[in-house]
Protein backbone atom coordinates (compact mmCIF):
# COMPACT_ATOMS: atom_id res chain seq x y z
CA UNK A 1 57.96 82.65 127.30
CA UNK A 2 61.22 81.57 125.46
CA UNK A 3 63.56 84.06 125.44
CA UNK A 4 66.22 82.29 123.38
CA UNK A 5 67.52 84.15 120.32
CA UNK A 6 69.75 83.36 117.57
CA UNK A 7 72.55 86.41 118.12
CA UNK A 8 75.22 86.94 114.88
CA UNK A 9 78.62 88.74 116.43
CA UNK A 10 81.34 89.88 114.47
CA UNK A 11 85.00 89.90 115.20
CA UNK A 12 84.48 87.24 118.02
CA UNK A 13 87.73 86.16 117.97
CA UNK A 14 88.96 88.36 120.65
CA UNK A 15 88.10 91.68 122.91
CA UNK A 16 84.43 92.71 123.32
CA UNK A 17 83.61 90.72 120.51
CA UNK A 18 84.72 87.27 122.16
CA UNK A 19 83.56 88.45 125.68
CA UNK A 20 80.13 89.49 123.97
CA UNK A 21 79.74 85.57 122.63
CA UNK A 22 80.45 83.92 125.90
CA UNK A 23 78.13 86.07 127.54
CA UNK A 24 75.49 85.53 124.78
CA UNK A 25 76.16 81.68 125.38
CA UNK A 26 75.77 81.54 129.31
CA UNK A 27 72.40 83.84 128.77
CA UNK A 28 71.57 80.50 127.05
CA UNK A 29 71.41 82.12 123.84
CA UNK A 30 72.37 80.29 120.10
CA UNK A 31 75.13 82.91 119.01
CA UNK A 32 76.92 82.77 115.21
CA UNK A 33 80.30 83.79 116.25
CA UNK A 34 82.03 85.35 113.07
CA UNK A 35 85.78 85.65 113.03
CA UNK A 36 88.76 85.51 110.31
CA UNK A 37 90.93 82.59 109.70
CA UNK A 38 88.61 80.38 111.61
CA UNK A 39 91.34 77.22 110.74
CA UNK A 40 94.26 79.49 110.69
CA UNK A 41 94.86 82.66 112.37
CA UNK A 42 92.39 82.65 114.70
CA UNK A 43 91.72 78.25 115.80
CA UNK A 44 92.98 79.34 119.07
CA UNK A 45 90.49 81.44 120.08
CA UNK A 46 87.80 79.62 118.05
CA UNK A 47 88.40 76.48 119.90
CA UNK A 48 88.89 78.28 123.43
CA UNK A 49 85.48 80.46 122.57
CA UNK A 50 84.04 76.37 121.98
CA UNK A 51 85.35 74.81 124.99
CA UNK A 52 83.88 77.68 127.08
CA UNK A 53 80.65 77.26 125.20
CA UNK A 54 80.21 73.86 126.07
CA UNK A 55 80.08 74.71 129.68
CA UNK A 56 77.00 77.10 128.57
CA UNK A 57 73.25 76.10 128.18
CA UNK A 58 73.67 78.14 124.51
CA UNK A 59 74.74 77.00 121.26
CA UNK A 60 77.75 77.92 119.37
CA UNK A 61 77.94 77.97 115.32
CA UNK A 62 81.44 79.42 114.15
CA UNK A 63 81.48 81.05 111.08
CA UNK A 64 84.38 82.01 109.38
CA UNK A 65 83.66 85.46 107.55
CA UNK A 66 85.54 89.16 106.77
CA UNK A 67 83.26 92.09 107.20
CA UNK A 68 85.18 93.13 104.14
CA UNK A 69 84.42 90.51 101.93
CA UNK A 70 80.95 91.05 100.49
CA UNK A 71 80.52 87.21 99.43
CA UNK A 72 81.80 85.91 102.94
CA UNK A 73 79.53 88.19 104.77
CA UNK A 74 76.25 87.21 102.29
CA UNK A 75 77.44 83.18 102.81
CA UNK A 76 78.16 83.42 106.24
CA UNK A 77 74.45 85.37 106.82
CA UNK A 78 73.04 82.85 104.51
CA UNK A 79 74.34 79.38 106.54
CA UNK A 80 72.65 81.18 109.75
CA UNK A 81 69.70 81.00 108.00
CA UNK A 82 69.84 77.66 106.86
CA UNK A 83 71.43 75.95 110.50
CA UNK A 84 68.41 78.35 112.45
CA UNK A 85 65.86 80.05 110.60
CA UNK A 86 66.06 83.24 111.09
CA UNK A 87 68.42 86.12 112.71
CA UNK A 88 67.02 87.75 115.79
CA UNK A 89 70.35 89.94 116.65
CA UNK A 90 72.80 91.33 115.17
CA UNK A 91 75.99 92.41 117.32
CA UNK A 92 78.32 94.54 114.68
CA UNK A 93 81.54 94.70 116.41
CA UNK A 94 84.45 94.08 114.16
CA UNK A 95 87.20 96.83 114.25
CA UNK A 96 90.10 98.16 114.41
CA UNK A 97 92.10 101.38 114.99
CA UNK A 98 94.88 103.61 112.74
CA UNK A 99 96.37 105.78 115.09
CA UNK A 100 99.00 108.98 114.72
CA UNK A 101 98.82 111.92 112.96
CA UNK A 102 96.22 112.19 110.81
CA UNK A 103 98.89 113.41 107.59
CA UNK A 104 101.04 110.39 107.90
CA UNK A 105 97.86 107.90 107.64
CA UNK A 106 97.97 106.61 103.73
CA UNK A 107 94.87 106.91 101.70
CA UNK A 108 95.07 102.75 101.31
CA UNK A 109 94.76 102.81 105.02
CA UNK A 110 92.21 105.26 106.01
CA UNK A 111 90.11 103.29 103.27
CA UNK A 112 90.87 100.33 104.59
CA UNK A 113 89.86 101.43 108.39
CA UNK A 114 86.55 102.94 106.99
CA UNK A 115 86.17 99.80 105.36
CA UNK A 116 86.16 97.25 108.06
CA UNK A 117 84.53 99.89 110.84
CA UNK A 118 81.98 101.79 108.48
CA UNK A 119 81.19 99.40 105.18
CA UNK A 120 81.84 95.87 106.84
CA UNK A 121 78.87 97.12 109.39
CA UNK A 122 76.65 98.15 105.89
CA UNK A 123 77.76 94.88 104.01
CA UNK A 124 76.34 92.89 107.58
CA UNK A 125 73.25 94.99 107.98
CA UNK A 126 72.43 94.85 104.03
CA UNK A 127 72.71 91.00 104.53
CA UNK A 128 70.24 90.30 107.31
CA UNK A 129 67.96 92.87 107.17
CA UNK A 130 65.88 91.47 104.20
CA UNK A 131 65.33 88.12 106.36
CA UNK A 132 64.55 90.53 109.66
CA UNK A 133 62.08 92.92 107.75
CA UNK A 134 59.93 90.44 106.44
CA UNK A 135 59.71 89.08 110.13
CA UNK A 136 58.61 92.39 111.13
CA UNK A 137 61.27 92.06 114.28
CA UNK A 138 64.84 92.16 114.71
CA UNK A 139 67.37 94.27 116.51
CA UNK A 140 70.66 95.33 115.46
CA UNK A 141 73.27 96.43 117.89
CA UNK A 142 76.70 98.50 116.47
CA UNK A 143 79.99 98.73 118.79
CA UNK A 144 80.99 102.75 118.09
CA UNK A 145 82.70 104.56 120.62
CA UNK A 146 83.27 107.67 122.45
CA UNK A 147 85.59 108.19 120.07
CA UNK A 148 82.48 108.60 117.93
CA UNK A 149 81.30 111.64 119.98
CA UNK A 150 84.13 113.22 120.93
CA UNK A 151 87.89 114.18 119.09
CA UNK A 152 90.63 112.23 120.81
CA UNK A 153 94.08 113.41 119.21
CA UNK A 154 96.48 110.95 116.37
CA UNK A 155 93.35 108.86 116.08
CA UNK A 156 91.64 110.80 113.32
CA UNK A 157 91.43 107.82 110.46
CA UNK A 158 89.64 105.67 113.57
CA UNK A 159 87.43 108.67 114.69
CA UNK A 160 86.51 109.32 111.27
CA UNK A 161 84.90 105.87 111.05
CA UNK A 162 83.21 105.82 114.54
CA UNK A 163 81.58 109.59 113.91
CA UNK A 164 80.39 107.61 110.25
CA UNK A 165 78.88 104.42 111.75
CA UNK A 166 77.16 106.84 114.61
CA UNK A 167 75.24 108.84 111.26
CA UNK A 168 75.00 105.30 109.28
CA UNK A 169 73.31 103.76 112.85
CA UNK A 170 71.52 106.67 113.81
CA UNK A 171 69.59 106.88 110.10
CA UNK A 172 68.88 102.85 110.09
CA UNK A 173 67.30 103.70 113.46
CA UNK A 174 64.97 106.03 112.12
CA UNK A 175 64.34 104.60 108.45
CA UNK A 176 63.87 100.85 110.05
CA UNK A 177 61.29 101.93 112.98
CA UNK A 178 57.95 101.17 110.82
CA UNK A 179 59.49 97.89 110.19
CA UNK A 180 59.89 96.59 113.66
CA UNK A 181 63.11 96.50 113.67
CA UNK A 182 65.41 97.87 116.04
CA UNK A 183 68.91 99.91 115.82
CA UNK A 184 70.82 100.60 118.86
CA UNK A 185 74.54 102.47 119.90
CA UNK A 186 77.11 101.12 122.22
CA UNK A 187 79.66 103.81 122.98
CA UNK A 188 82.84 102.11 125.01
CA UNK A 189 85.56 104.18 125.96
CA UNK A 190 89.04 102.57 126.77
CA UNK A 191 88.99 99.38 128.55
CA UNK A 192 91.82 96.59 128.99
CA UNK A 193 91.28 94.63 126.05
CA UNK A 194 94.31 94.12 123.49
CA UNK A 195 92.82 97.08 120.89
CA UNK A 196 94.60 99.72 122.17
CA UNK A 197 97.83 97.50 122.30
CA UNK A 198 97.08 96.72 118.05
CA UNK A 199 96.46 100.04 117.23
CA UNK A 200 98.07 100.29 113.78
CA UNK A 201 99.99 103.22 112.69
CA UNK A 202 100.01 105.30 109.99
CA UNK A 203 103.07 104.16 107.40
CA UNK A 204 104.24 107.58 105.85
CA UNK A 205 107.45 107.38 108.08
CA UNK A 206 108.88 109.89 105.93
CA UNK A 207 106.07 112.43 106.68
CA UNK A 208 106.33 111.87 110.82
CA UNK A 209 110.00 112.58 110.57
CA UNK A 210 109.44 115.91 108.81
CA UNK A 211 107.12 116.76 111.76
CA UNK A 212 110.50 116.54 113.97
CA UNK A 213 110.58 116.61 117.69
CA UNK A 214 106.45 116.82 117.53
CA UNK A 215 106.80 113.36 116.12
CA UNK A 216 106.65 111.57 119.62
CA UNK A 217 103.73 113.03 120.54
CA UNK A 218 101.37 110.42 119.60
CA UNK A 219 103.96 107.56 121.39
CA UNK A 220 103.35 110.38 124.66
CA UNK A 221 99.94 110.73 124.58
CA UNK A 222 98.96 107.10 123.79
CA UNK A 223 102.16 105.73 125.62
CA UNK A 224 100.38 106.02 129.40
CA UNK A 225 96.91 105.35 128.30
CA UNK A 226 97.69 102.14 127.01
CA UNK A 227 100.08 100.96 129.71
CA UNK A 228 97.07 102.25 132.61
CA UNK A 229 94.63 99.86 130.50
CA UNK A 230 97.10 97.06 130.95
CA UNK A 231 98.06 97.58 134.04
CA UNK A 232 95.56 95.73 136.92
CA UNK A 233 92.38 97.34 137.81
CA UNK A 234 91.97 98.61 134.48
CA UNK A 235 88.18 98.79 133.39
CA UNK A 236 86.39 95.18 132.76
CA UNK A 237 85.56 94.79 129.39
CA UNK A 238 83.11 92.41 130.90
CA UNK A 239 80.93 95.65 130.95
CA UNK A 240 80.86 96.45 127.37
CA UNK A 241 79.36 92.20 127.40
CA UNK A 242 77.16 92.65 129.82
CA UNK A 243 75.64 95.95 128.17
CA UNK A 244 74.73 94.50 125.00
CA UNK A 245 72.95 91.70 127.00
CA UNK A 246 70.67 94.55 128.94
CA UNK A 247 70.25 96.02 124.98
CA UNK A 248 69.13 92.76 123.99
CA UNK A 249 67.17 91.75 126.69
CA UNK A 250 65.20 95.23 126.55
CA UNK A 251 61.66 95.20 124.70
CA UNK A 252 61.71 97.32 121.82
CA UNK A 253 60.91 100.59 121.63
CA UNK A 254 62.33 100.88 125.31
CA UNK A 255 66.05 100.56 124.00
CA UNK A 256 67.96 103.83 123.64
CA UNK A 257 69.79 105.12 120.26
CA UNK A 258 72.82 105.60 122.17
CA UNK A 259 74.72 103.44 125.59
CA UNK A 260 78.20 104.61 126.78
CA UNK A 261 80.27 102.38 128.88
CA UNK A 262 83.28 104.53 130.02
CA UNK A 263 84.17 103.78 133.64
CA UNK A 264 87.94 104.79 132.86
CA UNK A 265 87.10 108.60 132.00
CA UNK A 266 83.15 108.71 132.54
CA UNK A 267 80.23 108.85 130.81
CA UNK A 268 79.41 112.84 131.38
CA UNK A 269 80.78 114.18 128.61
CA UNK A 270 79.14 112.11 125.69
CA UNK A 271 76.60 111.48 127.68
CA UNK A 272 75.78 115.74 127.53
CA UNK A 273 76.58 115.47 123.85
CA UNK A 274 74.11 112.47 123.42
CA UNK A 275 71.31 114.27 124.99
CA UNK A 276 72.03 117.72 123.27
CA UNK A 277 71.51 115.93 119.79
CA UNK A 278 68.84 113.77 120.64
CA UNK A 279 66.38 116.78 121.60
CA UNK A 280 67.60 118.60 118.91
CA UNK A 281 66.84 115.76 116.62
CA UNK A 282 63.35 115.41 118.36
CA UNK A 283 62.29 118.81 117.61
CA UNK A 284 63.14 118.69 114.02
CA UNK A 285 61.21 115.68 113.44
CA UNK A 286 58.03 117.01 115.18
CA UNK A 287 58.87 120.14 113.14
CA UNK A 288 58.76 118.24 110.53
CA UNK A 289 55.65 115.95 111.73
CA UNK A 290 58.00 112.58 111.42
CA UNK A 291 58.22 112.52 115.01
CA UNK A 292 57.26 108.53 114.93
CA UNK A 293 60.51 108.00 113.34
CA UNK A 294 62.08 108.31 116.57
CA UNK A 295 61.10 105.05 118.12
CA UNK A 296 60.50 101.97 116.37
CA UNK A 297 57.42 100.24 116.38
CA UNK A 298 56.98 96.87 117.43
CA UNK A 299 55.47 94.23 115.05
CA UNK A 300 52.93 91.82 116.25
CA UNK A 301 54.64 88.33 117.40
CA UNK A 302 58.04 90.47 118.12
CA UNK A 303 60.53 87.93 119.61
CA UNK A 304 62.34 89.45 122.63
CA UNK A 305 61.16 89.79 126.49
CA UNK A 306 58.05 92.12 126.37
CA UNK A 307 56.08 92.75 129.75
């Protein structure tokens, strides 16, 4: 059976997102890797992500698109189409985080965040599910985080958009399972990838001073974190990769809603919180006899790796 799939990734230009590509590629897979400034900003890692992909048996298409920009995302969706056929994957991982106290975090900025974390992820999924639908198959994996489960202090503007994509995920995972197509969770926690490093912080300077000696407390709470992620022996972000891959390489209806990766803190905690919902979410549906909407239901011909 071929198990080849076209895979589209966002924000493949560095972190999980670029680590997810390779690992797409040497799984011999044909992955769209979507990233910003493609010529510009980003050729660096574009041509680094192609020289590594010519040493893989998959095939690389570059794609230069913003999950913000509506008419980038529906071209860059559309040439996929056109160079392949069809979309078999879907990897939403573009993001970034606003951290410090919540107050001094602009309005322009917390729309902004929610933007690129929370819309960019609807503007992708809005784009590819028509094409996915009609195939009756198709899977669709979003990059949340723990952070999306549990409150984490000064990073309220980037928790805000994680606990939103969980709800926006979790409903396309129940509304999409009579159409064969798949929506799945991966919850990382913190891992030694530069994201921590380019947290952004919130710009109302004049509000943190007014908050006085409390003011360093985001700088001594994030401070250690971020130096123990860069420090050696920090996590492998490798694992977040290789997760998606095991998603991916599951048959539907076998994939869970929800995956943490957290080898820095642990899994137990979301983990709990994961389970709690799920049965709750279980009853009311067979309370409310929509029970099948828990699981989705493979169409006939499904691509993927079925027994």
């Amino acid at each position: 059976m071929n198990t080849q799939q076209n895979i589209f990734v966002t924000g493949s230009s560095s972190g999980f997102g670029f680590l997810i590509a390779r690992t797409l590629l040497n799984d011999g897979h044909t992955v769209f890797a979507t990233m910003r400034g493609l010529d510009n900003k980003n050729a660096d890692n574009a041509n680094k992500l192609k020289s590594q992909a010519a040493e893989t048996k998959g095939r690389l298409h570059l794609l230069d698109m913003d999950v913000t920009d509506t008419a980038a995302v529906n071209a860059a969706v559309q040439q996929a189409l056109s160079k392949e056929g069809r979309i078999d994957v879907v990897v939403n991982n573009a993001g970034y985080a606003v951290s410090g106290f919540a107050e001094t975090v602009t309005e322009e900025q917390l729309m902004l965040q929610l933007d690129v974390n929370v819309v960019g992820v609807q503007r992708v999924t809005r784009a590819v599910l028509p094409a996915m639908r009609k195939a009756g198959k198709g899977l669709i994996v979003n990059i949340s985080s723990v952070l999306g489960r549990l409150v984490f202090p000064f990073a309220a503007a980037y928790t805000a958009s994680k606990y939103a994509l969980e709800g926006l995920s979790e409903s396309y995972r129940y509304e999409l399972a009579g159409t064969g197509v798949d929506v799945t969770i991966v919850e990382p926690g913190g891992f030694g990838t530069n994201f921590a490093a380019n947290m952004v912080n919130g710009t109302d300077t004049d509000c943190l001073e007014s908050y006085g000696a409390l003011a360093e407390m985001p700088g001594k709470l994030w401070g250690p974190i971020i130096e123990q992620l860069s420090a050696e022996g920090a996590p492998n972000p490798q694992q977040v990769a290789d997760a998606v891959l095991n998603l991916i390489k599951t048959p539907a209806g076998r994939r869970p809603l929800r995956t943490v990766v957290d080898p820095l803190v642990g899994d137990e905690a979301p983990r709990a919180i994961n389970n709690t919902t799920d049965q709750i979410q279980s009853q009311m549906f067979e309370q409310m006899g929509i029970k099948d909407m828990l699981s989705v239901n493979p169409q006939p011909g499904e691509a993927g790796n079925e027994d």
